[in-house]
Every structure is written in structure tokens, then in C-alpha cells.
C-alpha atoms as a PDB file:
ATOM      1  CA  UNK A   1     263.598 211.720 105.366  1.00  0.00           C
ATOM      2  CA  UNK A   2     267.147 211.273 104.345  1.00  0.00           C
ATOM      3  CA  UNK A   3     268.316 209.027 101.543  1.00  0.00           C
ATOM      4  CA  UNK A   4     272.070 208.378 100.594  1.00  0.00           C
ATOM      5  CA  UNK A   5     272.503 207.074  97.224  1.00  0.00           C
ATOM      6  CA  UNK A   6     275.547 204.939  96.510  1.00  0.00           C
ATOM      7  CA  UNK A   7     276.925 203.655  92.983  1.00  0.00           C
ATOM      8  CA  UNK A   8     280.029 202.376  90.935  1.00  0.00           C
ATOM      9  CA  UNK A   9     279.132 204.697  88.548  1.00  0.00           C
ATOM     10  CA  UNK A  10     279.524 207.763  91.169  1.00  0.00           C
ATOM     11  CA  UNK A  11     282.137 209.434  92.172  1.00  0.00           C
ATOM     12  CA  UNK A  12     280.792 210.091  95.416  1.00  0.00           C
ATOM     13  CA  UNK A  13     277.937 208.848  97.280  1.00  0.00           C
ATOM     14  CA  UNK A  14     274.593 211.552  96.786  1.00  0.00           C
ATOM     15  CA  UNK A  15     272.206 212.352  99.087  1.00  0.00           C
ATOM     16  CA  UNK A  16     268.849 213.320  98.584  1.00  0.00           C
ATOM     17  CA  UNK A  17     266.254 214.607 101.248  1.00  0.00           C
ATOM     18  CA  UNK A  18     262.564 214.239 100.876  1.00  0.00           C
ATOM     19  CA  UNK A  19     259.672 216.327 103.026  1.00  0.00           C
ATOM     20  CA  UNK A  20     256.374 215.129 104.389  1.00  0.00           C
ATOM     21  CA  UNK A  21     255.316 217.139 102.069  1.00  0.00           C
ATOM     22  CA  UNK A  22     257.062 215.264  99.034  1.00  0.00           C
ATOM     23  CA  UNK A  23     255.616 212.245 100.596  1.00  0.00           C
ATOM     24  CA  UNK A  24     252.425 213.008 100.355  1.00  0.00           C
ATOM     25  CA  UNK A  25     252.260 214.646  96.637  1.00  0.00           C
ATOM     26  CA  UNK A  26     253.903 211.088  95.746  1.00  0.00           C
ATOM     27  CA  UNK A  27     251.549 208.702  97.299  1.00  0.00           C
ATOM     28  CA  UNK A  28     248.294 210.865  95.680  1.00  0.00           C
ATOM     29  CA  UNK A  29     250.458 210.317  92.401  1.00  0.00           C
ATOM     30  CA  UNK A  30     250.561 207.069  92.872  1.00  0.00           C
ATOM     31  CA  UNK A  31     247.097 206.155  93.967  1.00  0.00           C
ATOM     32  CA  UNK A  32     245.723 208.353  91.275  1.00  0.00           C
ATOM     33  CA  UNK A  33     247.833 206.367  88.333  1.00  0.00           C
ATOM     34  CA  UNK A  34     246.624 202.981  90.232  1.00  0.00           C
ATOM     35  CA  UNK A  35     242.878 204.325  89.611  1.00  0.00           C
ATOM     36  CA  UNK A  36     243.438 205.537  86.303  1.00  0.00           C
ATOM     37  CA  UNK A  37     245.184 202.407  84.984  1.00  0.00           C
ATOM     38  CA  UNK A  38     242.195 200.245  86.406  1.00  0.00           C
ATOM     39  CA  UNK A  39     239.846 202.368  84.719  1.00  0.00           C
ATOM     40  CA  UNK A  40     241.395 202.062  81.586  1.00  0.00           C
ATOM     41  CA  UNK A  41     241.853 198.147  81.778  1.00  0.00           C
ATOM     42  CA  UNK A  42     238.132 198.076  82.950  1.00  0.00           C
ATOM     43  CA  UNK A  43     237.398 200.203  79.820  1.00  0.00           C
ATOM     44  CA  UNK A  44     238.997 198.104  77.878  1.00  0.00           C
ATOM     45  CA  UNK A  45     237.698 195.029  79.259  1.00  0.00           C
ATOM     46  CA  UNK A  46     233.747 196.034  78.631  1.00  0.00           C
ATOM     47  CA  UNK A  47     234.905 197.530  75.492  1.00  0.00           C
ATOM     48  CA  UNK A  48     236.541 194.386  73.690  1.00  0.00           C
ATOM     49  CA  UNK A  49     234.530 192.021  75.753  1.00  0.00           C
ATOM     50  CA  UNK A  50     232.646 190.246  72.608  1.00  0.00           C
ATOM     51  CA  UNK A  51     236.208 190.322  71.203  1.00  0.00           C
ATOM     52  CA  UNK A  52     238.223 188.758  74.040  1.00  0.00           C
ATOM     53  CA  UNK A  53     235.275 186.488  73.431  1.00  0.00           C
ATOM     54  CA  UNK A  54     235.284 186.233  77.793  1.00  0.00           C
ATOM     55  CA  UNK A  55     231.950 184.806  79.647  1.00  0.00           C
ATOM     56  CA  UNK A  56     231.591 186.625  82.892  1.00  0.00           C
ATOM     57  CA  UNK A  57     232.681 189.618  80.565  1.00  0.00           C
ATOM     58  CA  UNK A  58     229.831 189.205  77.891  1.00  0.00           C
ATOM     59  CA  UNK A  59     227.369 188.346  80.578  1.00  0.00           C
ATOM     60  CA  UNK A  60     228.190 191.968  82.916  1.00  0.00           C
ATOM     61  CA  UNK A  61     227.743 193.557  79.556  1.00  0.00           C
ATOM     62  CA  UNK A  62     224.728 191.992  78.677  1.00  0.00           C
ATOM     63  CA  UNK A  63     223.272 192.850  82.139  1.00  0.00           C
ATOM     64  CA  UNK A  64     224.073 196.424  81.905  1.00  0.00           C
ATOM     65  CA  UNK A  65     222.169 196.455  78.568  1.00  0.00           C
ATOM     66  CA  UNK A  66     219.175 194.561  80.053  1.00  0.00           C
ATOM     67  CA  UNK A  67     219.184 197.314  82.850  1.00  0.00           C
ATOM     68  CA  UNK A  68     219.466 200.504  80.323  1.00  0.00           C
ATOM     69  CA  UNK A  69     216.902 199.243  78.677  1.00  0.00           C
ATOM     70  CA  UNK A  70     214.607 198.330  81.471  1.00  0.00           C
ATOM     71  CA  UNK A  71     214.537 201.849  82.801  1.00  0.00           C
ATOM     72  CA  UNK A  72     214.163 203.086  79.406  1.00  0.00           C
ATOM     73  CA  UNK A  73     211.058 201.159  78.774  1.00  0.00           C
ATOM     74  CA  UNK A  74     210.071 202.389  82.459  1.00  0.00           C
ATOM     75  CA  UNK A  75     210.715 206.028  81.594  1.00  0.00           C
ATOM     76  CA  UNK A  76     208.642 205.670  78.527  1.00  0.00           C
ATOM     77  CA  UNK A  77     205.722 203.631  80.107  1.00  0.00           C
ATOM     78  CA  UNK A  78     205.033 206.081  82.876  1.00  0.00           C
ATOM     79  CA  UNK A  79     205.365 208.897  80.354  1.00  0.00           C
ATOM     80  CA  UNK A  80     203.019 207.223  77.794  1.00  0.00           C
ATOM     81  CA  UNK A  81     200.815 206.518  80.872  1.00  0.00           C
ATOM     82  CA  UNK A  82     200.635 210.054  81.885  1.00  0.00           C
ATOM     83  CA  UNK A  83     199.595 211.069  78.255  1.00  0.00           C
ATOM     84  CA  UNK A  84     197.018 208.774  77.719  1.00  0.00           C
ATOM     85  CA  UNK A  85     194.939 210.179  80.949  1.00  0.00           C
ATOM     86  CA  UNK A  86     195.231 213.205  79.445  1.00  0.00           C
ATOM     87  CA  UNK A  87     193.793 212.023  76.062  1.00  0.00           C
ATOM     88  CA  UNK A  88     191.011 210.075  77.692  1.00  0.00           C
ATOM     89  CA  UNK A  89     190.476 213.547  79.368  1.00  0.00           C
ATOM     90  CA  UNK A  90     190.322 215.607  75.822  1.00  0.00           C
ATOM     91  CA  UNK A  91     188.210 212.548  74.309  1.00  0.00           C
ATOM     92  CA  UNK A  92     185.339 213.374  77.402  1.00  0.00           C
ATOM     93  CA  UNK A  93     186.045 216.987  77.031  1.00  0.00           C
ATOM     94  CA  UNK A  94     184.727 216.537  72.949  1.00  0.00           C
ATOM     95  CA  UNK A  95     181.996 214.495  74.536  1.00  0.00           C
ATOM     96  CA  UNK A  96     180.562 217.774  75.665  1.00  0.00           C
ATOM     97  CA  UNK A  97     181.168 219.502  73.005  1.00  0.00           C
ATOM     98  CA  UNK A  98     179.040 217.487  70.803  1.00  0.00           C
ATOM     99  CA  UNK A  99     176.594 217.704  73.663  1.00  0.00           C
ATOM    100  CA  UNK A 100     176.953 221.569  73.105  1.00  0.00           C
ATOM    101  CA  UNK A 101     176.675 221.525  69.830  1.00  0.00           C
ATOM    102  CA  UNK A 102     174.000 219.528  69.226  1.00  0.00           C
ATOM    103  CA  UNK A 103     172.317 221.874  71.443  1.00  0.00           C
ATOM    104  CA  UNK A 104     173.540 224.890  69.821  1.00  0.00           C
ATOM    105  CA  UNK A 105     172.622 223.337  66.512  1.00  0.00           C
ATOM    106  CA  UNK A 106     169.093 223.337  67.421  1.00  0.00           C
ATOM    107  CA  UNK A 107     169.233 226.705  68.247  1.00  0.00           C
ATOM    108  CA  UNK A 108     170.442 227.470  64.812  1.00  0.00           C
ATOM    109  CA  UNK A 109     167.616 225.746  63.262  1.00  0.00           C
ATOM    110  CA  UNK A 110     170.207 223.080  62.261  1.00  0.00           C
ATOM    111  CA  UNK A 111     169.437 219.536  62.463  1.00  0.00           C
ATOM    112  CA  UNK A 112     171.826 217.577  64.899  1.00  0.00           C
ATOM    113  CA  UNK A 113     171.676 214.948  62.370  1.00  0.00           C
ATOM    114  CA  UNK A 114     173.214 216.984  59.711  1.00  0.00           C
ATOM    115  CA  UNK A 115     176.555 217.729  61.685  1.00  0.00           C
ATOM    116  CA  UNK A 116     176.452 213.813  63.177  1.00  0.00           C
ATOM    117  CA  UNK A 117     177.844 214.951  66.588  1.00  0.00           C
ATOM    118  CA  UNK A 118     179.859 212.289  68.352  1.00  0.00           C
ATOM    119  CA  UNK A 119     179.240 209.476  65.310  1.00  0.00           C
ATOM    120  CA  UNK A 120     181.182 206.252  65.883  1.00  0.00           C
ATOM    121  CA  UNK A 121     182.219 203.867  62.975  1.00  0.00           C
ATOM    122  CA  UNK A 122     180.005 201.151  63.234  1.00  0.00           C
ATOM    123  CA  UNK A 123     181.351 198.016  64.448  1.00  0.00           C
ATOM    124  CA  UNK A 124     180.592 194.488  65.338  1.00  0.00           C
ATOM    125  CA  UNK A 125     181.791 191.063  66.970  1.00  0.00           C
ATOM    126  CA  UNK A 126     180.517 189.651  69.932  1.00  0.00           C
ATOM    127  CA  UNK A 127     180.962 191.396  73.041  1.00  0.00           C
ATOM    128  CA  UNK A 128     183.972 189.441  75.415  1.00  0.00           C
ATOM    129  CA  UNK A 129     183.038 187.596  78.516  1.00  0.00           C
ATOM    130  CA  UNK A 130     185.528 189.941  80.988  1.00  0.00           C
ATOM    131  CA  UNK A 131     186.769 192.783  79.654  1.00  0.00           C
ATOM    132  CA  UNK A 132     189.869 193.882  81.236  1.00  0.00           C
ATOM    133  CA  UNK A 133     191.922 197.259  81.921  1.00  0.00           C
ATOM    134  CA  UNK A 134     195.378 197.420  80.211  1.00  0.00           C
ATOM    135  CA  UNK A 135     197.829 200.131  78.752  1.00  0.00           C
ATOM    136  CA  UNK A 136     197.772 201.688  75.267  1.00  0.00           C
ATOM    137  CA  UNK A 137     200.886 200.832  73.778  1.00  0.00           C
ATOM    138  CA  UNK A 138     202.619 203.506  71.507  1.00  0.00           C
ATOM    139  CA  UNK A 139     200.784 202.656  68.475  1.00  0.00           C
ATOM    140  CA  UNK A 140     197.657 202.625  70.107  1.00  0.00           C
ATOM    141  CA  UNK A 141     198.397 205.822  71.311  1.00  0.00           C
ATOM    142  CA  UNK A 142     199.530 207.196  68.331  1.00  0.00           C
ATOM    143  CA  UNK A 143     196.282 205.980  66.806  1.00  0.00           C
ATOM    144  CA  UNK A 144     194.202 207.396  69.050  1.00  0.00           C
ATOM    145  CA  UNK A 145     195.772 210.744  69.226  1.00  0.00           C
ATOM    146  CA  UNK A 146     195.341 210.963  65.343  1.00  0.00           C
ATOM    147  CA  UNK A 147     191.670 210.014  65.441  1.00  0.00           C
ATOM    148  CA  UNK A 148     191.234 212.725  67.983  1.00  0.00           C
ATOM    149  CA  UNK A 149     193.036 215.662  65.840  1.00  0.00           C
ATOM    150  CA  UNK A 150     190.849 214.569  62.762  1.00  0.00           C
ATOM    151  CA  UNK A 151     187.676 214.525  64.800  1.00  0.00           C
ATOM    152  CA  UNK A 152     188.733 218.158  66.250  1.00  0.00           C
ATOM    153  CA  UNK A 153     189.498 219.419  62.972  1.00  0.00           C
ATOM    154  CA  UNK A 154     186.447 218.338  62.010  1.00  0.00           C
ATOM    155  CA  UNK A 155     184.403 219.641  64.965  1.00  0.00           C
ATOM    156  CA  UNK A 156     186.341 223.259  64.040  1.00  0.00           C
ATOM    157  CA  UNK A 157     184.516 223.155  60.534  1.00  0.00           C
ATOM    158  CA  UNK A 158     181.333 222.367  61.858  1.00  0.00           C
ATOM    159  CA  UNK A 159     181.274 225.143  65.098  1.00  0.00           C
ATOM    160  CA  UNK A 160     181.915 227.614  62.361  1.00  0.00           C
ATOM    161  CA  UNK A 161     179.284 226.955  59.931  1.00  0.00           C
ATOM    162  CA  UNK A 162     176.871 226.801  63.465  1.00  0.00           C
ATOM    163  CA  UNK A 163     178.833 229.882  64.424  1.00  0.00           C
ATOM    164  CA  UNK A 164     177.685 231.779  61.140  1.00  0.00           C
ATOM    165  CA  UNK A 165     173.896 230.388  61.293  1.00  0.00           C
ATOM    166  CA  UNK A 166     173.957 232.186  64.804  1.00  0.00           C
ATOM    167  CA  UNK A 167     174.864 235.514  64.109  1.00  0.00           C
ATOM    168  CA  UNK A 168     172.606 235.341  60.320  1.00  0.00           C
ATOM    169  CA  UNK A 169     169.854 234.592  63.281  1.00  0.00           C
ATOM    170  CA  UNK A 170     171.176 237.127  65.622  1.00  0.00           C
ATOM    171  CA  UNK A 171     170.253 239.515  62.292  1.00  0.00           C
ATOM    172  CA  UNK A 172     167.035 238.477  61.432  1.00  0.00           C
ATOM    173  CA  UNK A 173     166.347 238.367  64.800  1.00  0.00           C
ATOM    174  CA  UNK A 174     167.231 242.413  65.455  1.00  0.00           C
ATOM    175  CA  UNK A 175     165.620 243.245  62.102  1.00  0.00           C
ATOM    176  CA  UNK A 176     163.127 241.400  63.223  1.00  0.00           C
ATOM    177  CA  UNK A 177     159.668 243.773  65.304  1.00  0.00           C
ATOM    178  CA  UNK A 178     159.563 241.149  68.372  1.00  0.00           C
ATOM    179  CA  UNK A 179     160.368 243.623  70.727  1.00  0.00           C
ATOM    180  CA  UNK A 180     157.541 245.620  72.187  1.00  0.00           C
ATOM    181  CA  UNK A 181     157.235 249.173  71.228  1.00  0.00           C
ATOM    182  CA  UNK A 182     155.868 250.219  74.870  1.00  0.00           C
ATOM    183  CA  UNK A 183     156.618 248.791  77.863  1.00  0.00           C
ATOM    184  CA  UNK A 184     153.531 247.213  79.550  1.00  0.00           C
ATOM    185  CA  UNK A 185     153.169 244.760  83.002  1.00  0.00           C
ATOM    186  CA  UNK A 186     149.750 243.492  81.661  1.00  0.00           C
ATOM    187  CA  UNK A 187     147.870 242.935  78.048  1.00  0.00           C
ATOM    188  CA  UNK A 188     146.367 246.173  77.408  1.00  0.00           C
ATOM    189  CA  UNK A 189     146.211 246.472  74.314  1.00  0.00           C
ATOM    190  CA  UNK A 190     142.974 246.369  71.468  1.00  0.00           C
ATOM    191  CA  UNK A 191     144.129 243.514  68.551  1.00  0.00           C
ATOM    192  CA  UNK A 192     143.659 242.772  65.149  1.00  0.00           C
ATOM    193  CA  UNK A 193     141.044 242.271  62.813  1.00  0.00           C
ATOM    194  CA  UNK A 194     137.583 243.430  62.122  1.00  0.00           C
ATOM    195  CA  UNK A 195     136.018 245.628  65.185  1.00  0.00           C
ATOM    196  CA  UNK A 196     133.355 248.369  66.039  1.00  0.00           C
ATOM    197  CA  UNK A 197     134.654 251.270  64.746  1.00  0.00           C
ATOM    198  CA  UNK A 198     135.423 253.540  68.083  1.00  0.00           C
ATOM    199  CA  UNK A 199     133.823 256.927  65.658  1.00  0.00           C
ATOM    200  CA  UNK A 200     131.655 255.740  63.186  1.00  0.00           C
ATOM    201  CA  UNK A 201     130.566 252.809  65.161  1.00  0.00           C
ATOM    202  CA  UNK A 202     130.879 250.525  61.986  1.00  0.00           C
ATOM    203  CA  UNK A 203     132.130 247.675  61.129  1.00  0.00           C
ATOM    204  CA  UNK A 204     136.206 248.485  60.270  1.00  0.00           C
ATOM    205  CA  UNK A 205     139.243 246.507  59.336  1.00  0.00           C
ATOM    206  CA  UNK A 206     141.810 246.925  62.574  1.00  0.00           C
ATOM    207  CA  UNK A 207     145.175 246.983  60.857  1.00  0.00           C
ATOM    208  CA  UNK A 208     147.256 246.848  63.990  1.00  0.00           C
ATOM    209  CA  UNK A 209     147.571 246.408  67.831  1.00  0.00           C
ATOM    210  CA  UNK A 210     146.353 249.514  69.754  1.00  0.00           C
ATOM    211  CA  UNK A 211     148.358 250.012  73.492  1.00  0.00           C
ATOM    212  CA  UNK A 212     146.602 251.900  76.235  1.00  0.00           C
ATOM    213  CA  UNK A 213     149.502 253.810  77.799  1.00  0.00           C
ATOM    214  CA  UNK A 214     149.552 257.403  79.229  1.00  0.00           C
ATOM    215  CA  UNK A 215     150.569 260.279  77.606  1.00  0.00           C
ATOM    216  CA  UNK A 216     154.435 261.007  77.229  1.00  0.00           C
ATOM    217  CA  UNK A 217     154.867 257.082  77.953  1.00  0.00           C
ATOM    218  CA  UNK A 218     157.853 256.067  75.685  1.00  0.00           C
ATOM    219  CA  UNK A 219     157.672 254.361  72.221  1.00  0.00           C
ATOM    220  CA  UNK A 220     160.601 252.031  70.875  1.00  0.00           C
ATOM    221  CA  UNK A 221     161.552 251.045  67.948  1.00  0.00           C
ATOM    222  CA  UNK A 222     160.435 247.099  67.470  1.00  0.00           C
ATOM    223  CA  UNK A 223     164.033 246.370  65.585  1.00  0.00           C
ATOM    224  CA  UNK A 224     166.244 248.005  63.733  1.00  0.00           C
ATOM    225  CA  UNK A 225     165.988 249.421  60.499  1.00  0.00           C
ATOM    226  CA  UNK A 226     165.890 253.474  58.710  1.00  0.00           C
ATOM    227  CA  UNK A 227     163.170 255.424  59.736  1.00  0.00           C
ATOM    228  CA  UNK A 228     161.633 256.589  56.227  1.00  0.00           C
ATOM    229  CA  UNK A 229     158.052 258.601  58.090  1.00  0.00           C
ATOM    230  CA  UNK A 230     158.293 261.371  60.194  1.00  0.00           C
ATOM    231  CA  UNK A 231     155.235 263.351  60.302  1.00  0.00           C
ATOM    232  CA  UNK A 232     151.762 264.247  60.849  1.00  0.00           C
ATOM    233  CA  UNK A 233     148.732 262.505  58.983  1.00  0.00           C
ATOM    234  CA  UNK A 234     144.921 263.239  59.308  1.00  0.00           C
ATOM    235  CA  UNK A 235     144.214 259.903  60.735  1.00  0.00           C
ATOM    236  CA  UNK A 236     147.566 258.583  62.099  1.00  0.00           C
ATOM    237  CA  UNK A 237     148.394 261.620  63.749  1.00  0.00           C
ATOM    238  CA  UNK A 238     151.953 262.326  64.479  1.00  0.00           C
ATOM    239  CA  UNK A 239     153.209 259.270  63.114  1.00  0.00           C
ATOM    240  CA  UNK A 240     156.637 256.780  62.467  1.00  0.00           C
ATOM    241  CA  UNK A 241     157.574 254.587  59.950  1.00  0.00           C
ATOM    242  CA  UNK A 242     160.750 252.532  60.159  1.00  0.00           C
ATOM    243  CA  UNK A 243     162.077 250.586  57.477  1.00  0.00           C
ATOM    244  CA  UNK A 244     163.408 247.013  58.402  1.00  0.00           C
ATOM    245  CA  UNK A 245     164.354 245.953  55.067  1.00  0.00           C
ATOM    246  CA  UNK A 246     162.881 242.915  52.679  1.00  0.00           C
ATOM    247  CA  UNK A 247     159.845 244.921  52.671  1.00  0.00           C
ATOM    248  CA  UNK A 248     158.853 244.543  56.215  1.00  0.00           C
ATOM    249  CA  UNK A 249     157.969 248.200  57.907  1.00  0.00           C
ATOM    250  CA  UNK A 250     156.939 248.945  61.267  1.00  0.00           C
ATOM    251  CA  UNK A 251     154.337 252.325  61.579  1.00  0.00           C
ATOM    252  CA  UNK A 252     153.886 253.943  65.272  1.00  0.00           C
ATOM    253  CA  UNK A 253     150.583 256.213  65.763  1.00  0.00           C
ATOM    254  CA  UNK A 254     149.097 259.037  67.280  1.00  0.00           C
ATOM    255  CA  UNK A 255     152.365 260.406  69.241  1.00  0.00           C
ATOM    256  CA  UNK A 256     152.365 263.034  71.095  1.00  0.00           C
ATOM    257  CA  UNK A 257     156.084 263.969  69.693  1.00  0.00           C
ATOM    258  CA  UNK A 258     158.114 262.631  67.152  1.00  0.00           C
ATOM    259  CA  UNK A 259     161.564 261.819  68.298  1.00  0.00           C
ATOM    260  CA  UNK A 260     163.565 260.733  64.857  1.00  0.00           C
ATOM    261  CA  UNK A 261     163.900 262.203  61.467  1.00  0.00           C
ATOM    262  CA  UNK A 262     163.317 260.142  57.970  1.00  0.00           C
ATOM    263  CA  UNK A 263     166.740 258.632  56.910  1.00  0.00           C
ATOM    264  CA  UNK A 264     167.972 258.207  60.506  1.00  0.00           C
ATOM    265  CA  UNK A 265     169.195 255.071  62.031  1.00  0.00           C
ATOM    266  CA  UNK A 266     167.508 253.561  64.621  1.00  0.00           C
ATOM    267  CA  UNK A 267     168.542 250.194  66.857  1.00  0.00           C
ATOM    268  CA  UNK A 268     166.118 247.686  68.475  1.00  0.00           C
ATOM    269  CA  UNK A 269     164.612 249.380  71.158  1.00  0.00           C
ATOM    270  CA  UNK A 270     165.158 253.012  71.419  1.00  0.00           C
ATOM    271  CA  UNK A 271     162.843 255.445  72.128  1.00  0.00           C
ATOM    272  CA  UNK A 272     161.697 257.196  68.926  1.00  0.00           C
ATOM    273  CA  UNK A 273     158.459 259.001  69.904  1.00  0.00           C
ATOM    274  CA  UNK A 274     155.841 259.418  73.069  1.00  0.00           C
ATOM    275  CA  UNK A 275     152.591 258.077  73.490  1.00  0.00           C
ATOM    276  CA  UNK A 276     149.530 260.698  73.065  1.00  0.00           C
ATOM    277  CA  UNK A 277     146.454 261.014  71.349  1.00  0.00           C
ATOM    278  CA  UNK A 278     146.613 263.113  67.879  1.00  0.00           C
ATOM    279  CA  UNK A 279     144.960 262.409  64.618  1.00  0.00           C
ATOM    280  CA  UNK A 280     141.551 260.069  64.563  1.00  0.00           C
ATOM    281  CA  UNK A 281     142.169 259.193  68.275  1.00  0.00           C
ATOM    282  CA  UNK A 282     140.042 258.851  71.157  1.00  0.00           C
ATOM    283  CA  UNK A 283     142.220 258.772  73.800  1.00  0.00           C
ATOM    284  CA  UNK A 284     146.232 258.036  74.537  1.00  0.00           C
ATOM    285  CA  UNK A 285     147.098 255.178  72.964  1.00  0.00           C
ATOM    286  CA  UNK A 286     149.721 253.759  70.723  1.00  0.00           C
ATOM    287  CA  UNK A 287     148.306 252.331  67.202  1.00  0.00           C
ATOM    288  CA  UNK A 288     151.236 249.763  66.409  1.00  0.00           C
ATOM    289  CA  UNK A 289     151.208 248.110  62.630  1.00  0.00           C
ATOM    290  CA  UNK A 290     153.371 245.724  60.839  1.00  0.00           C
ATOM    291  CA  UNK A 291     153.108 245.726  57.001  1.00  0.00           C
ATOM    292  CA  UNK A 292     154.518 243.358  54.343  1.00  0.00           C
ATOM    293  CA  UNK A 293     155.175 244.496  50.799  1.00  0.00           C
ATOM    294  CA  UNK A 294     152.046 246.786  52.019  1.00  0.00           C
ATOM    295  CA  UNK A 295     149.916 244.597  53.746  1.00  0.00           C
ATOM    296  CA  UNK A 296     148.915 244.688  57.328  1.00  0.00           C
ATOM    297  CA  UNK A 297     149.901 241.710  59.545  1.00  0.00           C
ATOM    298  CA  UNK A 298     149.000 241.083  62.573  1.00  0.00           C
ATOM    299  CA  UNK A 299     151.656 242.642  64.808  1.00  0.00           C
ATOM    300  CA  UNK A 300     151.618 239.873  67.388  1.00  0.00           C
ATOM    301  CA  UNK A 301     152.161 237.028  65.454  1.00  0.00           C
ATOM    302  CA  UNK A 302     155.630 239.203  65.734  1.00  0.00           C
ATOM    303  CA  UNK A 303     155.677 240.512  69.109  1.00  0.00           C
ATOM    304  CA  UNK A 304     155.033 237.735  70.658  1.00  0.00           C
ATOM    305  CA  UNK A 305     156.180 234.921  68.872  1.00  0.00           C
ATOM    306  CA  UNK A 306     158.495 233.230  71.513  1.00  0.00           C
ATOM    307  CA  UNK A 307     156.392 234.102  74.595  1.00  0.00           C
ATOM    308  CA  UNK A 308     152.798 232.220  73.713  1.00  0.00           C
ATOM    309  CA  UNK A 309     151.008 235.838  75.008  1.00  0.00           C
ATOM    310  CA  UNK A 310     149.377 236.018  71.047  1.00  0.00           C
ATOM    311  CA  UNK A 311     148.242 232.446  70.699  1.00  0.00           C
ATOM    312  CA  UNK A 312     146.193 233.262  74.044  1.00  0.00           C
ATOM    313  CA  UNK A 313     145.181 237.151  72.889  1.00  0.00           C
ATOM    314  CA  UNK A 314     144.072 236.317  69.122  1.00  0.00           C
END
């Protein structure tokens, strides 16, 4: 394009030449100011609305805000939503673990009652007609989620105390003689009490439990405790005596060999002598006693305990 440019003012006429390509760069100028300047007055207009004091002004800014703050309160609702399923799913979750732990409790020797698993306040107030569902609002939720950290918290105290009862009963329960010193598929064994003396033919005092096994058959320790006897006696024969300490000890007769040495350690169950027939014997047999502060007891009220096999053998 070719422009001639004529004034008073000029000596001559000018002339100036402009490319398609100078066209172009000026009309994207141009529509680019055209956007920016309604952008600004639009800016301005929403800006100073209240100010300019205009109606349709006020109300597109009013709208706007309605709109912000509808999807806000949507965001927040389905979030809020979303979180309360998952409390209602940790609230049933500590439904079985009070479940658990009253169970557990029990096994403890713990009275449910004492640790008050899954108490509610009481309440009152009659009960409504038709009850229906509706959404926890954020200070419901915040209430709830509250009550449930407290009632965790709580829970947390009570699974340890219930933790420690366990293992003291885990203790007394491996220091303990329940476990039988020979293994055995049927009751073979000769019990406690006054009997026939086998020798003398007598009247006698049985102190313990006397197993019929074979010779060589293996003999374990009951529980665990020291072994404090290792050695032969006239009328025991080759005999054991572990220690299980508040003055409980466990004494294992008429082996055929003696496994263990006095002051070793020995754990529930392993094999601290053989079964034969030494000392006052008349045949292979294990003589199995339980003594208190000295005094025989009868071994099964031990042994078998948790199984019912001594209530129907005594």
C-alpha cells in the first residue's frame, strides 16, 4: 500500500509505503488494545460497582458471590460427607474392639465391667415418631470426631493394662507344671493318695502321679524354673528336682539317665531325663510330684487343670 502525505506545513508532499505485513502487526495492535481497554473498564465496573451505586452492576456482583459461595458450600458438603462415612466406619471398627476386649478381658481374669467396654452416657426423652437420615453438619462432626479420639485414647489405656495382665499370665502360666512330663495317648498313670504299697503291701501315702511308659521314653520339664536335684537317691532313684520359684518344685523319679545338672536352666517342656526303673521301683515308670513349701500336692490338680482329665481320674 502506498500513501502520499500532503501538508502546508511541508515542503514537499511525503510518501510512506506500508506491507501486508505492517497491516497485519497493526490490526493485532489494535484488537489487542480494544480487549485490554474493555477489560479494564469491566474491571473497573465490578470493582466500583457498590460505589457507582449501579443496579444491574450490584446485582451481577451479587450473583457471582451467590455462585462462589454455592460451590464452596458444595465442595465442603461432599468433603464433610466423605469424612463422616469414614468416621461411622472407625466408630463400628471400636465396636469390635470392645467386643475384643471384653473377650480378652476375660481371658485376663479381668472383669468386663471394670474396663466398661463400649459404655454410652445415659440418656433420655421419648423416642420420635419417624426418625429420619440427614447430614452431620461441621459441628456435629467436629463433635463426634472428638468423642471418638477421647474414647480411643481411652481404649489405648485400657488394652495396655489387659496387655500387661496377659503376659503376668503368660508367666505364671510357664512357671506354672501344667504341661505333662511324658507324653501319653491314654491315662496310664497310678494317682494320688493313700494306696497298697506295691513292696510292703501296706497301706502308704502316694505323694505323686506314677506314668507307665517304657524305658528311655522322654521326660520334660512341667515349666520352667532352675533345676536344684540331680542325682541318685535310695528310693527315688536317679532323680530331678526343678525349682519353679514361690516355693513350688517339681521332682521326676526313677530315670534311667539324668539329662540336666543342678543350677541349670530349663524351659517348659524339654527333655531333662528318660524314663526307667531305678531306686524302690518295680517296673519303668515315671514317679511325678509337685510340692508346696514341702508338701505334696496332687500333681493333677496341675496337669490337668484346663482339660477336665483330673476331675474324672481323682
Amino acid at each position: 500500500m502506498h500513501i502520499i502525505v500532503v501538508s502546508d506545513q511541508l515542503a514537499k508532499a511525503r510518501s510512506l509505503e506500508f506491507s501486508l505485513r505492517h497491516l497485519v502487526l497493526g490490526g493485532l495492535a489494535m484488537s489487542a488494545g480494544v480487549v485490554l481497554l474493555a477489560f479494564f473498564l469491566s474491571y473497573l465496573g465490578v470493582r466500583h460497582a457498590a460505589d457507582l451505586n449501579l443496579p444491574v452492576l450490584q446485582s451481577l456482583v451479587r450473583s457471582a458471590e451467590l455462585e462462589e459461595t454455592r460451590r464452596a458450600d458444595d465442595f465442603l458438603r461432599q468433603n464433610l460427607n466423605v469424612m463422616a462415612v469414614k468416621l461411622g466406619e472407625m466408630q463400628a471398627n471400636m465396636m469390635r474392639l470392645d467386643a475384643l476386649g471384653e473377650r480378652l478381658s476375660s481371658a485376663a481374669g479381668i472383669r468386663p465391667s471394670d474396663f466398661r467396654f463400649g459404655e454410652v452416657p445415659a440418656r433420655g426423652g421419648a423416642m420420635p415418631t419417624v426418625l429420619m437420615p440427614r447430614d452431620l453438619s461441621l459441628g456435629e462432626f467436629s463433635r463426634q470426631l472428638d468423642s471418638l479420639a477421647l474414647q480411643m485414647e481411652t481404649r489405648s489405656d485400657y488394652y495396655d493394662v489387659l496387655e500387661s495382665q496377659l503376659f503376668n499370665a503368660h508367666l505364671r502360666q510357664t512357671f506354672i507344671p501344667t504341661a505333662l512330663p511324658v507324653e501319653m495317648g491314654t491315662w496310664n498313670a497310678s494317682g494320688f493318695g493313700w494306696r497298697i504299697d506295691p513292696i510292703t503291701g501296706q497301706m502308704a501315702m502316694h505323694e505323686g502321679i506314677d506314668f507307665i511308659a517304657a524305658p528311655g521314653t522322654p521326660i520334660h520339664a512341667a515349666a520352667a524354673g532352675v533345676v536344684i536335684t540331680a542325682e541318685f537317691q535310695p528310693a527315688y532313684g536317679n532323680m530331678v528336682e526343678v525349682d519353679h520359684g514361690g516355693d513350688l518344685v517339681t521332682r521326676y523319679a526313677h530315670a534311667s539317665k539324668v539329662l540336666v545338672k543342678p543350677g541349670q536352666l530349663v524351659k517348659r517342656g524339654e527333655k531333662i531325663a528318660e524314663v526307667g526303673s531305678t531306686g524302690r521301683s518295680t517296673g519303668p515308670h515315671l514317679h511325678f510330684e509337685v510340692r508346696v513349701k514341702g508338701g505334696a500336692q496332687n500333681p493333677a490338680r496341675f496337669l490337668f487343670s484346663r482339660t477336665g482329665v483330673a476331675a474324672a481320674k481323682r
